[in-house]
Structure formats: structure tokens, C-alpha cells
Protein backbone atom coordinates (compact mmCIF):
# COMPACT_ATOMS: atom_id res chain seq x y z
CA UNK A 1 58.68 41.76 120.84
CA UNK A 2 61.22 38.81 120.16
CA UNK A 3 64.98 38.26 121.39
CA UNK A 4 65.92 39.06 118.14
CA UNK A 5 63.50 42.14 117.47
CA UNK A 6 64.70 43.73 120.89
CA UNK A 7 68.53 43.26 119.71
CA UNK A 8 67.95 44.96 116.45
CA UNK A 9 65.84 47.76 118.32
CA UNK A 10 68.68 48.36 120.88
CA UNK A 11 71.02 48.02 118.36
CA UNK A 12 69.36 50.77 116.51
CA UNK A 13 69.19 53.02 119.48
CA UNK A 14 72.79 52.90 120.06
CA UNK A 15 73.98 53.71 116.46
CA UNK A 16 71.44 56.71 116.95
CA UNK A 17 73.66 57.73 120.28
CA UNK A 18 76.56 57.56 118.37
CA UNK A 19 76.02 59.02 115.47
CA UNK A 20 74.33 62.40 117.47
CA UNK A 21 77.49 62.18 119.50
CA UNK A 22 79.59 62.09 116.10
CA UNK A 23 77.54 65.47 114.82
CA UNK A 24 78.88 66.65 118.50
CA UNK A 25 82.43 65.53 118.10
CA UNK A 26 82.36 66.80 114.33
CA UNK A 27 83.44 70.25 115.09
CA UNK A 28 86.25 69.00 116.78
CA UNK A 29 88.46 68.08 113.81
CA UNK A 30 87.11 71.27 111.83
CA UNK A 31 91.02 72.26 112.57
CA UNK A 32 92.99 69.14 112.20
CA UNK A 33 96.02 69.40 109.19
CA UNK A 34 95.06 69.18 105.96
CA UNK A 35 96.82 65.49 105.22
CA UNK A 36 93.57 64.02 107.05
CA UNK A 37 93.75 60.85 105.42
CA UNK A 38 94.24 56.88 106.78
CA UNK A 39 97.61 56.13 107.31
CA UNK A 40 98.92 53.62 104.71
CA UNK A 41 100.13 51.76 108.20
CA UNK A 42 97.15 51.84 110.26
CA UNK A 43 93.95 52.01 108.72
CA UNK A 44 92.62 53.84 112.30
CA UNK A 45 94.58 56.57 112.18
CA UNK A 46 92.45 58.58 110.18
CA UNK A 47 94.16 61.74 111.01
CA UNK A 48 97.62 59.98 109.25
CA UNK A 49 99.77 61.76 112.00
CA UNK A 50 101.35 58.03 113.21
CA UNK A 51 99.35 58.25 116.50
CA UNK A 52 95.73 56.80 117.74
CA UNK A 53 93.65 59.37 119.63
CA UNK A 54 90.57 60.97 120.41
CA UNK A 55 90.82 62.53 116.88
CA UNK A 56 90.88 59.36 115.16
CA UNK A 57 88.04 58.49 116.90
CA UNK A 58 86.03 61.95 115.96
CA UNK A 59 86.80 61.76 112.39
CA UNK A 60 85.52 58.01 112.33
CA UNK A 61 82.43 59.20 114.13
CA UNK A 62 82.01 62.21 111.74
CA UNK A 63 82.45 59.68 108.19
CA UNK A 64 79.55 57.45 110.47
CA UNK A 65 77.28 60.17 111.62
CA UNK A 66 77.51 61.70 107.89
CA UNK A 67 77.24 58.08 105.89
CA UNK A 68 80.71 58.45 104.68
CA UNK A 69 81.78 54.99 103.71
CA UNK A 70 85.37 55.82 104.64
CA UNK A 71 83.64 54.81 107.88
CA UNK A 72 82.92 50.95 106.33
CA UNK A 73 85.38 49.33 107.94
CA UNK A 74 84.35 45.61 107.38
CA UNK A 75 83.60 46.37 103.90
CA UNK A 76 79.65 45.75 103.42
CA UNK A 77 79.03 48.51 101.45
CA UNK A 78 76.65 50.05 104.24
CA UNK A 79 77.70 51.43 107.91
CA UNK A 80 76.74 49.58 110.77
CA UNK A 81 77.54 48.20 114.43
CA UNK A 82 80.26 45.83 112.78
CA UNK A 83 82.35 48.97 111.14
CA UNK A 84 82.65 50.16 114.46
CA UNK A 85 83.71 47.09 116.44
CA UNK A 86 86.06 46.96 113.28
CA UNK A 87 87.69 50.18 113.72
CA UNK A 88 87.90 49.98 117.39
CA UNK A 89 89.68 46.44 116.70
CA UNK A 90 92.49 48.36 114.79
CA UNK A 91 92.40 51.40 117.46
CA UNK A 92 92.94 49.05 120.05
CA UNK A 93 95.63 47.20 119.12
CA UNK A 94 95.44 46.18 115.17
CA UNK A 95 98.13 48.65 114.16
CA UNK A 96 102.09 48.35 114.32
CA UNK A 97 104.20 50.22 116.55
CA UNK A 98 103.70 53.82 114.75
CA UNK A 99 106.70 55.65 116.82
CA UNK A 100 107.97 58.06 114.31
CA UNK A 101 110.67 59.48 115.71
CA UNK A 102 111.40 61.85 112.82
CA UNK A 103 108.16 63.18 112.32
CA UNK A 104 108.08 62.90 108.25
CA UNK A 105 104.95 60.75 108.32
CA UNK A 106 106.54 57.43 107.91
CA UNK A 107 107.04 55.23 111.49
CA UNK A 108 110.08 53.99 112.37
CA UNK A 109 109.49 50.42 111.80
CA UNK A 110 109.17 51.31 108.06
CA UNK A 111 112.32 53.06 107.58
CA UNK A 112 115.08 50.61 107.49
CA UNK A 113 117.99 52.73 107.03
CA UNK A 114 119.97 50.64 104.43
CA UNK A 115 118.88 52.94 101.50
CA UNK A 116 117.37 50.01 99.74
CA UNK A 117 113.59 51.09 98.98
CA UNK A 118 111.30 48.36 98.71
CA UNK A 119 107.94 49.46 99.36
CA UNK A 120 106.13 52.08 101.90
CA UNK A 121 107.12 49.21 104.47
CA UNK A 122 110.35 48.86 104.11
CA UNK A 123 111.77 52.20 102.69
CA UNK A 124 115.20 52.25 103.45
CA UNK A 125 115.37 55.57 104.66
CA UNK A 126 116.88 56.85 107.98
CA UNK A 127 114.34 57.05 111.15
CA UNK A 128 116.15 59.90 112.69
CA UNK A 129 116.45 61.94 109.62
CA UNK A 130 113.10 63.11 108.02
CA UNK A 131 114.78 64.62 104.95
CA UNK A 132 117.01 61.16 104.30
CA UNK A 133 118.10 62.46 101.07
CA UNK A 134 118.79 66.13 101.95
CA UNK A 135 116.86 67.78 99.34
CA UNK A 136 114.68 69.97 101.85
CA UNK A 137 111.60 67.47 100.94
CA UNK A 138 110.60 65.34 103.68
CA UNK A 139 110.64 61.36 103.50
CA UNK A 140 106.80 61.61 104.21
CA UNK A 141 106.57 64.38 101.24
CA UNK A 142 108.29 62.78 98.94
CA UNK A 143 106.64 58.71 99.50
CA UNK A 144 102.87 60.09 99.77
CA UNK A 145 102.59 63.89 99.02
CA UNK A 146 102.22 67.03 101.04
CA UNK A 147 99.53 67.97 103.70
CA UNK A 148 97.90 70.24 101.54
CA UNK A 149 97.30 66.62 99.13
CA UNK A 150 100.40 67.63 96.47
CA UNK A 151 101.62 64.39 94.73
CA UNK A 152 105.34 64.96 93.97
CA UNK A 153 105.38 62.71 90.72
CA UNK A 154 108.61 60.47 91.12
CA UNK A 155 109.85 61.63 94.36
CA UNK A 156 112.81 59.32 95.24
CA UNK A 157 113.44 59.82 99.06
CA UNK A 158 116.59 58.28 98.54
CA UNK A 159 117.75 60.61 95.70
CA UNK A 160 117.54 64.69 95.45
CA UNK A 161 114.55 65.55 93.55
CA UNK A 162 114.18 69.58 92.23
CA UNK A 163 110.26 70.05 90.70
CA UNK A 164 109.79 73.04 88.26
CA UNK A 165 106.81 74.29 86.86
CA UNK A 166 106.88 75.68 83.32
CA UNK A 167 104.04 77.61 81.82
CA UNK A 168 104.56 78.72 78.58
CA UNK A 169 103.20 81.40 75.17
CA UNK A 170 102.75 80.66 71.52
CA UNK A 171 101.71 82.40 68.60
CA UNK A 172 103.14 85.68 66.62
CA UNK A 173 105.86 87.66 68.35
CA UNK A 174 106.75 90.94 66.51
CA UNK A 175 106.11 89.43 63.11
CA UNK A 176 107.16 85.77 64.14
CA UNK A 177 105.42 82.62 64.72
CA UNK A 178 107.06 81.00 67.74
CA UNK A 179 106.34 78.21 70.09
CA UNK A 180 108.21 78.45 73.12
CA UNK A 181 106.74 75.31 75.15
CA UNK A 182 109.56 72.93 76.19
CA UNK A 183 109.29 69.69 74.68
CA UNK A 184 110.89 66.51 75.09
CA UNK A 185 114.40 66.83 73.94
CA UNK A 186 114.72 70.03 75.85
CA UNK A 187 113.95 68.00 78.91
CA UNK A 188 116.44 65.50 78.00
CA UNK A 189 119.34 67.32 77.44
CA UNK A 190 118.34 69.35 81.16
CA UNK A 191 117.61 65.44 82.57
CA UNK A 192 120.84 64.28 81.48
CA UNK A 193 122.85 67.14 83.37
CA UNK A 194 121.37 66.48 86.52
CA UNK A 195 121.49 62.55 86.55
CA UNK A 196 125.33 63.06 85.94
CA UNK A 197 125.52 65.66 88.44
CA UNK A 198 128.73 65.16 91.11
CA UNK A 199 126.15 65.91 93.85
CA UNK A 200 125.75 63.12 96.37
CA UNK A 201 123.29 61.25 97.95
CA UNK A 202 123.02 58.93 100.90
CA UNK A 203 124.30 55.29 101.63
CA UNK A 204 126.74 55.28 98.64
CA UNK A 205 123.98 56.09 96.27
CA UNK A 206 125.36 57.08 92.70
CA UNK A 207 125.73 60.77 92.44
CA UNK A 208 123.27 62.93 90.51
CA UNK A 209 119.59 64.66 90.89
CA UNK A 210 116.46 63.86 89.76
CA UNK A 211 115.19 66.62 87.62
CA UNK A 212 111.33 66.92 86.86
CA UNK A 213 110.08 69.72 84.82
CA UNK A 214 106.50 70.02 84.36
CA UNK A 215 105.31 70.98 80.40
CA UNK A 216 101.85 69.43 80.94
CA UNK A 217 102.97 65.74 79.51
CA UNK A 218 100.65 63.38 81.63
CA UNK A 219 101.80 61.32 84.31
CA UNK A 220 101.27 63.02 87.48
CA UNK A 221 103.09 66.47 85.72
CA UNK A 222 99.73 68.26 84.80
CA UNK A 223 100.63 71.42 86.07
CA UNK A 224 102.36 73.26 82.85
CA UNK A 225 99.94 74.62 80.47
CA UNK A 226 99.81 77.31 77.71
CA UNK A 227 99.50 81.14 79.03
CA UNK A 228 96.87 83.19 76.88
CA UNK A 229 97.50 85.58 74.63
CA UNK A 230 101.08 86.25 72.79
CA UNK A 231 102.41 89.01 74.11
CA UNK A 232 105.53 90.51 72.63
CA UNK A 233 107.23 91.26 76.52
CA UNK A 234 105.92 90.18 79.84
CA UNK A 235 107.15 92.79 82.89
CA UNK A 236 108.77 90.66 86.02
CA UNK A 237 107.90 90.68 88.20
CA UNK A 238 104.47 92.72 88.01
CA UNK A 239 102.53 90.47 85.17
CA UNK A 240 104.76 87.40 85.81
CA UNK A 241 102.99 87.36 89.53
CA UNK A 242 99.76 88.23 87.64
CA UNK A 243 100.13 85.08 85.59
CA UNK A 244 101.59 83.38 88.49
CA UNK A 245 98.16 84.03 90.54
CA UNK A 246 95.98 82.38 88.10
CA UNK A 247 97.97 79.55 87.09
CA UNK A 248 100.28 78.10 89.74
CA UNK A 249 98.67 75.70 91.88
CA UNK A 250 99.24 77.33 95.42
CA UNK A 251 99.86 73.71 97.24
CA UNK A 252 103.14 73.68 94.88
CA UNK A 253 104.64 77.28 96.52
CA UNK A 254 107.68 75.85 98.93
CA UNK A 255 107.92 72.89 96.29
CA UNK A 256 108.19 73.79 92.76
CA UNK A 257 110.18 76.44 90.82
CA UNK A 258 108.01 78.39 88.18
CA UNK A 259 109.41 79.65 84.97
CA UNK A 260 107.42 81.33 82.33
CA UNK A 261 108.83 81.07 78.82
CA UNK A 262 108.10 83.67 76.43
CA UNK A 263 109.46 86.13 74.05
CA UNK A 264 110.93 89.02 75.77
CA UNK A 265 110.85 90.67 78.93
CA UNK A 266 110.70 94.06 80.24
CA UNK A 267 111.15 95.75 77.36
CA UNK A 268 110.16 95.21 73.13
CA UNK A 269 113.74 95.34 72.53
CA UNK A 270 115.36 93.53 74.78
CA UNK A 271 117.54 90.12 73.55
CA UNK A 272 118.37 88.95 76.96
CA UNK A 273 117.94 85.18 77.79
CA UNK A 274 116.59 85.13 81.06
CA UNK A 275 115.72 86.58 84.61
CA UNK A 276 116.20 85.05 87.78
CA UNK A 277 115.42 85.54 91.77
CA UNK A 278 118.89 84.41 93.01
CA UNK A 279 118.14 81.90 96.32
CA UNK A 280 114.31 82.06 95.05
CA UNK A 281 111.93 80.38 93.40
CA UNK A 282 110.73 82.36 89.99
CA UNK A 283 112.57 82.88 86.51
CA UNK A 284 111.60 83.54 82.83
CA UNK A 285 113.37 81.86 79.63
CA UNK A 286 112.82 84.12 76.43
CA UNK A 287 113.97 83.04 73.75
CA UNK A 288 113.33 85.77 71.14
CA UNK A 289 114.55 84.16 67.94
CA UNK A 290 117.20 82.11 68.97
CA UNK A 291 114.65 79.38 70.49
CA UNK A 292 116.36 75.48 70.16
CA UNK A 293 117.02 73.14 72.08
CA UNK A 294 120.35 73.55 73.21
CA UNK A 295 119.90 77.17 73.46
CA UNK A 296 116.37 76.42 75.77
CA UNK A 297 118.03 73.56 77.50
CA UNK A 298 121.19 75.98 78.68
CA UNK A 299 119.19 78.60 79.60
CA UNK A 300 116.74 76.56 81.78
CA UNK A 301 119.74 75.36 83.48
CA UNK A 302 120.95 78.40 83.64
CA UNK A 303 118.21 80.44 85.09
CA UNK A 304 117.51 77.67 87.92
CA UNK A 305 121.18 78.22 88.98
CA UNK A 306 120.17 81.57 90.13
CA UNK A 307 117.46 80.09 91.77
CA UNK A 308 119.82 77.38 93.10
CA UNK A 309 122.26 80.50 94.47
CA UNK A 310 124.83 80.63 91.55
CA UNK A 311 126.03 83.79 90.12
CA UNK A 312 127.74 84.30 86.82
CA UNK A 313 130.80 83.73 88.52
CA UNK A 314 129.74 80.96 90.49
CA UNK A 315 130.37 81.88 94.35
CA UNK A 316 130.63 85.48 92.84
CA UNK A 317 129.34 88.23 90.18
CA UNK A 318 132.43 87.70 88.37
CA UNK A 319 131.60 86.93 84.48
CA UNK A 320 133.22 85.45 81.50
CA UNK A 321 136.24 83.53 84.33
CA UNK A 322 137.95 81.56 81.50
CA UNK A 323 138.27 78.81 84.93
CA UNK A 324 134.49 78.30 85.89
CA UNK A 325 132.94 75.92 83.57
CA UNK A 326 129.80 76.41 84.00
CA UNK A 327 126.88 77.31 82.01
CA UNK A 328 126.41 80.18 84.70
CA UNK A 329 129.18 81.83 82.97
CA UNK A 330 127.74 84.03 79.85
CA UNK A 331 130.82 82.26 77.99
CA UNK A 332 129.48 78.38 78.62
CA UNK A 333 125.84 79.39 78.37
CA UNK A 334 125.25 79.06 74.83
CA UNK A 335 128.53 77.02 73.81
CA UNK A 336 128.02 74.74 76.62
CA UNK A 337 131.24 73.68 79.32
CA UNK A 338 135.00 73.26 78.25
CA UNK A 339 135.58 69.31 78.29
CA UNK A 340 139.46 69.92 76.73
CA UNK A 341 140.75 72.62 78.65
CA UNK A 342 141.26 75.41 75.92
CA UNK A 343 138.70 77.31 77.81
CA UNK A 344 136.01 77.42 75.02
CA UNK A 345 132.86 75.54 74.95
CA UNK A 346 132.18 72.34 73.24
CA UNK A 347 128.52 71.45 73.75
CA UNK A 348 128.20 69.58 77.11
CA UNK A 349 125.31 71.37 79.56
CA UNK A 350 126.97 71.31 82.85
CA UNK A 351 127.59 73.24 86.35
CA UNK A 352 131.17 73.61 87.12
CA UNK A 353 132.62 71.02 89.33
CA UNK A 354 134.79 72.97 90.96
CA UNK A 355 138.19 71.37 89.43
CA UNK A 356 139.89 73.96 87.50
CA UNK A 357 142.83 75.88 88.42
CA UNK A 358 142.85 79.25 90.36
CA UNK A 359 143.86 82.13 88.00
CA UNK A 360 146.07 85.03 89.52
CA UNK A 361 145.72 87.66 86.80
CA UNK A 362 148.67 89.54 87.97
CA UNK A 363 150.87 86.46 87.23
CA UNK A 364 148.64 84.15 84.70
CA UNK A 365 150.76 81.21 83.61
CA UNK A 366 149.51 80.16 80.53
CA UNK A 367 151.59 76.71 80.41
CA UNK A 368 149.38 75.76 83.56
CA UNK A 369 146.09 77.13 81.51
CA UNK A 370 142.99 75.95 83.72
CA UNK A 371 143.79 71.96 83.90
CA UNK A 372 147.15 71.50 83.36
CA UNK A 373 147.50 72.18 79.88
CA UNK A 374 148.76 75.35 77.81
CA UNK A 375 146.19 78.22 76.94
CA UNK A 376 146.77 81.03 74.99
CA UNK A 377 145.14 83.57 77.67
CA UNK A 378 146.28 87.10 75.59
CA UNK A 379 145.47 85.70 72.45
CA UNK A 380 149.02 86.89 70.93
CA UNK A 381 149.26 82.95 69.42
CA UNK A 382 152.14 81.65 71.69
CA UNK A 383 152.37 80.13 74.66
CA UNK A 384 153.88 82.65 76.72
CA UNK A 385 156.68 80.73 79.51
CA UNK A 386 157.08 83.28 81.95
CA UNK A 387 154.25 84.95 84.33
CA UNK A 388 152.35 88.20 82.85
CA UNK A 389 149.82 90.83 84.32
CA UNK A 390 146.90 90.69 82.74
CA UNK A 391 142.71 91.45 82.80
CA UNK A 392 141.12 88.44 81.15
CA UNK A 393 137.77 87.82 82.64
CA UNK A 394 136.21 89.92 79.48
CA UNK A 395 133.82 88.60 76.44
CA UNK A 396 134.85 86.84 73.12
CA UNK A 397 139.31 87.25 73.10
CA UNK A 398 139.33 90.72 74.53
CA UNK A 399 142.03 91.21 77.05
CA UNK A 400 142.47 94.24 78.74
CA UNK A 401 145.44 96.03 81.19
CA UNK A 402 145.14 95.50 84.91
CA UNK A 403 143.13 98.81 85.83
CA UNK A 404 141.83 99.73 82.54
CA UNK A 405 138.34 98.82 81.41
CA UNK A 406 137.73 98.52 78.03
CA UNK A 407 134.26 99.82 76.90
CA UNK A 408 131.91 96.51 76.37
CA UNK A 409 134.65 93.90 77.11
CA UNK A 410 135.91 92.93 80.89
CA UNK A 411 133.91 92.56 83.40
CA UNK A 412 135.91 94.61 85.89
CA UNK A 413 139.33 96.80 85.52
CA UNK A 414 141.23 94.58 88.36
CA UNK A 415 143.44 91.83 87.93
CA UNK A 416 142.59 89.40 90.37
CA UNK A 417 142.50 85.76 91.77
CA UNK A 418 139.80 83.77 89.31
CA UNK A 419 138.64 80.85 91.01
CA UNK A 420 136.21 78.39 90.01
CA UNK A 421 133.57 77.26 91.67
CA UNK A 422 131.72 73.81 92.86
CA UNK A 423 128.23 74.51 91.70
CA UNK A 424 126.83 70.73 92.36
CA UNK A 425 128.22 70.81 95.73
CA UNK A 426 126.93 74.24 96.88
CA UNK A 427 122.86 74.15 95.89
CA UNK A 428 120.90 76.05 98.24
CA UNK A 429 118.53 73.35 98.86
CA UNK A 430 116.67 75.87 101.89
CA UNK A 431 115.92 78.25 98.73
CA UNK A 432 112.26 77.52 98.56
CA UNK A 433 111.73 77.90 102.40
CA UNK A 434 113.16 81.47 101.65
CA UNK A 435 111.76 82.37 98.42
CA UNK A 436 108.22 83.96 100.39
CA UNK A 437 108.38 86.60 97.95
CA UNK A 438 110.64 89.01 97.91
CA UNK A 439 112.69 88.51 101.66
CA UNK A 440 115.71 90.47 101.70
CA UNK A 441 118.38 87.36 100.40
CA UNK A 442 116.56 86.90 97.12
CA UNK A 443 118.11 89.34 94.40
CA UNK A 444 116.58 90.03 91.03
CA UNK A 445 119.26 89.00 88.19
CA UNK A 446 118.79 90.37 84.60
CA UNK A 447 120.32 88.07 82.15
CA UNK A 448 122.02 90.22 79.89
CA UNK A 449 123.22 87.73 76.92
CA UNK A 450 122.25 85.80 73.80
CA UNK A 451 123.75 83.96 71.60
CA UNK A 452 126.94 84.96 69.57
CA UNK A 453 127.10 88.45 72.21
CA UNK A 454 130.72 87.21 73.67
CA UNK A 455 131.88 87.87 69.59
CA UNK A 456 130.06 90.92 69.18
């Protein structure tokens, strides 16, 4: 036998060594965390957690013993003695500082903290923050997906991001053909009320959120999809978990919202808009016969408020406020916010901003009206100048007398302070951490309104 003969035959008995020893060492990363892949930083941390150990070293051992060539390190196409002097090289020493004193995945070295993104090596997020944005999605989460292998399509680590997926019915509804899949300009109109939002973001970024529903369009939002069947009223939450079950990728619970849209719920006669968890994570949009797409685009909004914490009254239960403009409030849902104080809507999909006078209904002053300017409160066609007691958080013009309730018109028989509410600044971005199901915050809201009911 040769020089050369006895090199290749040693050679050969050490890769067999290693490789029984890799069959050994295999079971040892049977438990590591799902996100098991290289690190974009260091191609020998296999395990991705911003460290070099023993486990970096099994799971190279493991893609050798088993001819995985995630193990072909010097890129020949076949595994050898060179792919492991090649990953030791990196183990050793190849690999940048990867202190990551956040622990979202991404090393310190990378994270710049200037909010100026300019690739995964120079991010411009903050090292000692790992949710830089404040969005409850980590910087790691939202730059290279979750550690269950979730993409979060154009996650901005820099910017709030809110995912929702929407899973929708078509066909005939009680005698109707309807098609209640949101499309395009449904999305826009909900797009454009979020990327003007006053809510804001880190190092002076401009104000707003980055909305992404998911209808099943392509690019990276593949989740939405058509629900069999056409049934006339889907039961929450008993079928909606049913249909939940089957078609909500389970990696997205903790990151997504999911909204079915269909025709009614609960009950074959029933015209309501929408239910909601409140501080959850689940709603339904039914449109009945009133589907377009301002009344689709409202709702949506609507409905994720709840999720988002919002009541009808904001901060409260307290409908039909003539002060919080908001399309919380049944009398902005349909008619969209008040943009010139008269209290009535004029199209715009918005949360309140939290700007509007505070109404004392024991002493409303209509020349103040909500901004500044006179509103006609009672409805009596003057401007009244002096201070009256009055009920006027009620539907359509009904007004009624501090302790009397009016059958189907106020909200409440008191005359109270009406205050409006911030709804940008007070999202409940911990929701999905709470929304397991069912925990004892998250309250059921039934939608009770449609278009044109305020004027019924």
C-alpha cells in the first residue's frame, strides 16, 4: 500500500468514526427549538441561537452522518474531510462577535440603533430592545420569521406591523348570490387608515401602521382562502373554531388575527355587522346585503378595534358619543369619522384621535360643539347660548331627558361626562399573547348595527 493509498484509507476510517459518532450525537438535538436553521451571521451556528456550541457541532455531525448537504461546507457537491475542516474553520473563529444582548435573534453588531435599515447587517434597530418597534413582534420575528418557520410577509422592525387572516364564503345566501372575499380596494381603503394612523414609531419615524390582511393574493400572503359551502349563518364561536381548526395555519396563533366573512351569524335573521373578542384575536364581518367596500372596509376596521381593546365608546361601552370619532362608534361606522365638526360622518375610515371636546350632558354648550364650533345637539334648529341638561348619546337626532330612556334611542338614561377617546394611542399590542382562547379579559361583543339603523 502507497503513501497516498494509506492517506485515503485512514482518511476513510476517520469519516467512518465520525459519522457513527454523529448517529450517537443525533439524538441530542431531537429537542433543540424549532428555528434550527444557519444563522444568516455565522454559517456554524446551525442551531441560529447567536452562540457556537456542542449543538452546533451535533447538528453538523447529524446533516454528515445522514448525507445532508447542509453539511457541504466547501461547496463540492459531496461531503467529505474538507466540509469538516470548513465548518470547524467558522466554529473556531470565522464568525463575528454574535453577543445578542436582546435575545431577538439578531447580534448586536447588526443592530445599529439609528433606525436606518439597510440590510440584515446593519438593521438599525436597538440592541437592548428586542421588540424595537413596539408592536409585540420581535426584531428577530419580524427580519427572518418565527421559530416555528412563519414568514411575516413585509415585517418592518422599524414600523408596527398588525397581520390578519381572512377566510372567506361565496355563493347563494337566502336567495342571493354574494361574494364576500375582500378584494383590493377593500384593502386599500383599510391600508390607507393605518399608514395615516397618529400612532408612533421609533427614532422619529413617520407615524402610522403597517396593515397586512391576508385574502390569498400571492406574495408571501397565501394564507386566506375560500371556506366550503355557503351557509346562510355561521354560530361563533362553536363552527367559527370548527372552521378555524381546519384552516388557520397553527404557526400564525400569537401572530395573526382571523376573521371569517360571511353572511350572517348566529341566527337566519340577524342584520348585525360583526362580532368581536375584545383584547383577542377572532372576529366575523357579515355583510348580509349591504356588502361594499366602504361598508366592508369600516367594518373590518371596526371589528379589529375590538380585537385591538376599543369599545363602542372607545375607553368605554358608551355608544353613539356625538365626541368620539371613531368608526367604533355605531354612528361613524357606516358614515365614516366627522372631518367638520357637525358631528355627522363624511366618509373618512378612521379611529378617533382623541381631540374632541369633553361633553358634560348636564350643561352641553352647543356654541363649543365638539371642536370649537357650534352644533345643534337637541336638534330644535338654533344654536342654543346658554348651558342645557340633556341625554344625547342616542341613535339618528333622538335626544332624550336626563333619567328617561327612550325605547330604541339612548344608550343609557344618565346625563353624563362624554369624552372621547385616543384609539391610535391606546392599541393593546399584548392582545395576541392573551387571546389563548377564551382567558377571562377577552369579552365576546355582538355588533348590533347595519347600515341606515341610527335613522330607523
Amino acid at each position: 500500500m502507497n503513501y497516498e493509498q494509506s492517506f485515503e484509507h485512514h482518511t476513510q476510517r476517520v469519516l467512518m468514526k465520525i459519522r457513527t459518532s454523529a448517529l450517537i450525537l443525533a439524538s441530542a438535538i431531537a429537542t433543540l427549538p424549532a428555528m434550527a436553521q444557519t444563522s444568516p451571521y455565522c454559517r456554524s451556528d446551525l442551531i441560529y441561537d447567536n452562540s457556537l456550541d456542542f449543538f452546533d457541532i451535533a447538528r453538523f455531525l447529524n446533516f454528515f452522518a445522514t448525507g445532508d448537504l447542509r453539511a457541504d461546507f466547501d461547496g463540492s457537491g459531496s461531503l467529505d474531510f474538507f466540509d469538516i475542516a470548513s465548518f470547524l474553520t467558522g466554529f473556531t473563529g470565522g464568525c463575528p462577535d454574535l453577543t445578542d444582548t436582546d435575545n431577538d435573534f439578531v447580534p448586536d453588531f447588526a443592530e445599529t440603533n439609528n433606525g436606518i435599515f439597510i440590510n440584515i447587517h446593519s438593521t438599525g434597530t436597538d440592541p437592548l430592545n428586542n421588540d424595537t418597534d413596539g408592536d409585540w413582534l420581535t426584531d428577530g420575528e419580524e427580519l427572518f420569521g418565527t421559530s416555528d418557520g412563519l414568514v411575516l410577509p413585509n415585517a418592518d422592525p422599524l414600523r408596527k406591523d398588525i397581520y390578519v387572516e381572512c377566510d372567506w364564503f361565496a355563493g347563494n345566501f337566502q336567495g342571493r348570490n354574494e361574494n364576500y372575499r375582500p378584494n383590493a380596494a377593500v384593502y386599500n381603503r383599510v391600508l390607507f387608515a393605518f399608514d395615516n394612523a397618529s400612532t408612533q414609531n421609533p427614532y422619529g419615524h413617520p407615524d402610522g401602521i403597517n396593515i397586512h390582511l391576508d385574502y390569498g393574493q400571492g406574495n408571501g400572503h397565501t394564507g386566506g382562502n375560500q371556506l366550503p359551502g355557503s351557509p346562510d349563518v355561521v354560530l361563533f364561536d362553536s363552527e367559527f373554531n370548527q372552521y378555524k381548526a381546519v384552516n388557520f395555519d397553527p404557526r400564525r396563533k400569537g401572530y395573526y388575527h382571523y376573521a371569517i366573512f360571511a353572511n350572517r351569524y348566529n341566527s337566519s335573521t340577524n342584520g348585525s355587522s360583526g362580532f368581536a373578542e375584545l383584547n383577542g384575536d377572532d372576529f366575523m364581518v357579515t355583510m348580509v346585503n349591504y356588502n361594499s367596500t366602504r361598508n366592508m372596509a369600516n367594518t373590518i376596521a371596526h371589528e379589529l378595534g375590538h380585537n385591538l381593546g376599543f369599545h363602542h365608546g372607545g375607553h368605554n361601552a358608551t355608544n353613539y358619543k356625538p365626541n368620539y370619532n371613531s368608526v367604533m362608534n355605531y354612528a361613524h361606522q357606516f358614515p365614516g369619522i366627522d372631518i367638520n365638526g357637525d358631528t355627522t360622518g363624511d366618509g373618512p375610515l378612521d379611529y378617533s384621535h382623541g381631540l374632541n371636546n369633553p361633553i358634560n350632558e348636564l350643561a352641553i354648550n352647543e356654541p363649543a360643539g365638539v371642536i370649537g364650533l357650534p352644533v345643534d345637539f337637541n336638534h330644535n334648529g338654533i344654536i342654543d347660548p346658554l348651558p342645557y341638561a340633556l341625554n344625547i348619546n342616542c341613535s339618528g337626532s333622538f335626544t332624550g331627558i336626563c333619567g328617561f330612556l327612550p325605547p330604541g334611542a339612548c344608550v343609557d338614561a344618565f346625563c353624563n361626562v362624554l369624552q372621547d377617546h385616543d384609539d391610535w394611542d391606546n392599541i393593546r399590542w399584548n392582545r395576541l399573547d392573551l387571546s389563548s382562547d377564551r382567558q377571562a379579559e377577552i369579552q365576546l361583543i355582538d355588533c348590533d348595527n347595519w347600515p341606515g339603523k341610527q335613522f330607523e
